[in-house]
Protein backbone atom coordinates (compact mmCIF):
# COMPACT_ATOMS: atom_id res chain seq x y z
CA UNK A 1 14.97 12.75 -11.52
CA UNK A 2 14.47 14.87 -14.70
CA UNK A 3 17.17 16.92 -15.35
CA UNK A 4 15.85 20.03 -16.68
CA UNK A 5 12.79 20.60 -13.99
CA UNK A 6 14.61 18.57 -11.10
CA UNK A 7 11.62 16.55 -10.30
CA UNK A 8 11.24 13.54 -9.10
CA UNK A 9 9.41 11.37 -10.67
CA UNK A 10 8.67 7.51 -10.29
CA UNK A 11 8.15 4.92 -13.10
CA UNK A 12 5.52 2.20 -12.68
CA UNK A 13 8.04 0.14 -11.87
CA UNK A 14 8.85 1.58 -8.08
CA UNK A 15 5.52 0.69 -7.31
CA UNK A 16 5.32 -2.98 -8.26
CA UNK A 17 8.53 -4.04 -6.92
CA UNK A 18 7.05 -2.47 -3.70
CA UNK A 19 4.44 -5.14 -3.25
CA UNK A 20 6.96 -7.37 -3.40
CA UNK A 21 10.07 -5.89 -1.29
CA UNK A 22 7.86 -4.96 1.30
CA UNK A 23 6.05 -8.03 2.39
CA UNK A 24 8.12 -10.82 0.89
CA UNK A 25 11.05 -11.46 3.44
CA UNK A 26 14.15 -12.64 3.12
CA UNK A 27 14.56 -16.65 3.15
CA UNK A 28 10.95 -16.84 1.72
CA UNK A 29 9.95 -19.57 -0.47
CA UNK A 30 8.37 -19.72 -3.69
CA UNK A 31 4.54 -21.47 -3.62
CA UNK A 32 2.65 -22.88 -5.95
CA UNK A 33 -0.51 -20.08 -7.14
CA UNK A 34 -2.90 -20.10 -9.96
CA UNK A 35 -5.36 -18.33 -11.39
CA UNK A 36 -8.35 -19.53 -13.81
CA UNK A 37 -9.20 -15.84 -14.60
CA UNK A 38 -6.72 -15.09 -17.91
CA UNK A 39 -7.10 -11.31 -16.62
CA UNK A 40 -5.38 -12.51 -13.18
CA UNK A 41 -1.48 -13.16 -12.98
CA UNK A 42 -0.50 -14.14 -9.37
CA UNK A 43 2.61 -14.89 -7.36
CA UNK A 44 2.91 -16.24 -3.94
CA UNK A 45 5.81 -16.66 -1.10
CA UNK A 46 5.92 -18.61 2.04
CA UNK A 47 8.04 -16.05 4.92
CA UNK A 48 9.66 -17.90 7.41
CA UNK A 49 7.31 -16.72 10.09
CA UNK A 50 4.71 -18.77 8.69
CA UNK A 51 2.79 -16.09 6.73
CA UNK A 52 2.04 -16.56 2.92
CA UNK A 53 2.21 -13.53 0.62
CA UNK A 54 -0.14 -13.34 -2.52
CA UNK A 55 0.65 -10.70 -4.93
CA UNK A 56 -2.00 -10.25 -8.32
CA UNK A 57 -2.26 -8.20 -11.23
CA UNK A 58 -5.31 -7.29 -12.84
CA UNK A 59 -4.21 -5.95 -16.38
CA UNK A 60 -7.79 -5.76 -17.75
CA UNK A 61 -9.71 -2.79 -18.45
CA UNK A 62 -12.55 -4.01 -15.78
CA UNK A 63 -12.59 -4.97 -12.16
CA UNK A 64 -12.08 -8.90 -10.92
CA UNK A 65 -14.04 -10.39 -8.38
CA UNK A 66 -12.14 -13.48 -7.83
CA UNK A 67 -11.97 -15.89 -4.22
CA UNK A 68 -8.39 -17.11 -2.85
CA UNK A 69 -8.56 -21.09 -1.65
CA UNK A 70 -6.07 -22.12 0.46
CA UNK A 71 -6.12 -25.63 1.39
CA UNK A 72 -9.96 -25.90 1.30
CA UNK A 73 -11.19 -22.36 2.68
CA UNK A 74 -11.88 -19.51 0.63
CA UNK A 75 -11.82 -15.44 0.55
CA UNK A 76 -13.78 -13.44 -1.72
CA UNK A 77 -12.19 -10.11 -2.64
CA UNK A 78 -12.04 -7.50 -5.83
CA UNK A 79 -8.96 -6.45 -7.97
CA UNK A 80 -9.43 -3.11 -9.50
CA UNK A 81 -8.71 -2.20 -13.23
CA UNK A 82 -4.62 -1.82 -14.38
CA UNK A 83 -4.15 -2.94 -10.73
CA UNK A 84 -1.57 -4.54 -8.72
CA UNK A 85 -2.45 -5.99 -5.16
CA UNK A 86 -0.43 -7.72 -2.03
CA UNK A 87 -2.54 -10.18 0.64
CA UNK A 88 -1.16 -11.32 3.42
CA UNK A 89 -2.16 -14.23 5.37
CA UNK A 90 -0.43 -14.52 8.72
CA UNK A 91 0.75 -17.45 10.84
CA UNK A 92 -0.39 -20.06 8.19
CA UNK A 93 2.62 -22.40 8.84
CA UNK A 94 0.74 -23.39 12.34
CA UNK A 95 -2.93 -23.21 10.74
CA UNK A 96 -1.52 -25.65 8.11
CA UNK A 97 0.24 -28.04 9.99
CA UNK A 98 -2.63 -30.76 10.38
CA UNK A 99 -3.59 -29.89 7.08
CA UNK A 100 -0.54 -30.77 5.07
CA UNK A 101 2.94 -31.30 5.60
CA UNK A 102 3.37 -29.50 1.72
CA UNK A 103 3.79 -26.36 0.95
CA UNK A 104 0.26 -24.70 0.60
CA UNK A 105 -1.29 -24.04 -2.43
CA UNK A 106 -3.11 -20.88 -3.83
CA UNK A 107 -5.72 -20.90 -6.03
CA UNK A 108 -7.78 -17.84 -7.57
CA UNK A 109 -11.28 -18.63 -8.91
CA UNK A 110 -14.24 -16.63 -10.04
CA UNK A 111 -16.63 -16.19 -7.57
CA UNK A 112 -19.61 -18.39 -7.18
């Protein structure tokens, strides 16, 4: 709050840690993500419900195209400029189970 107009006003800050209070539970585990794109950072969390949270930042001054793998499948999808975005993919834990008894693994390519 500024004191001398009384506004409220909220720093980047509030914003980020939003992707990241919001989706990532409680008792969630830390996965193993990468990106090849230097623009991309990424983060990702297994919930206990089975659903994997992928958060990326796009600091560049240009839009990414960039597709998520998970254990052999892919999603294309677009981070905008000075951008911070939060995918969720739900019930994984069962879609993964014949697929490996590991924690998954996220990976963040440029598109074909």
């Amino acid at each position: 709050m500024r004191r001398a107009s009384g506004r409220l006003s909220y720093m980047n800050s509030f914003y980020y840690i939003g992707h990241f209070s919001k989706f990532i539970r409680p008792g969630a585990r830390r996965i193993v993500s990468s990106s090849t794109l230097d623009e991309l950072l990424t983060t990702a969390f297994l919930n206990e419900d089975g659903s994997i949270v992928l958060v990326v930042m796009n600091a560049s001054n240009k839009p990414e195209e960039f597709l998520v793998w998970v254990e052999g499948r892919a999603a294309k999808t677009q981070s905008r400029a000075h951008s911070i975005m939060t995918l969720v993919l739900s019930d994984m834990r069962r879609k993964l189970a014949t697929a490996s008894a590991a924690a998954p693994r996220l990976k963040l390519l440029p598109p074909l």
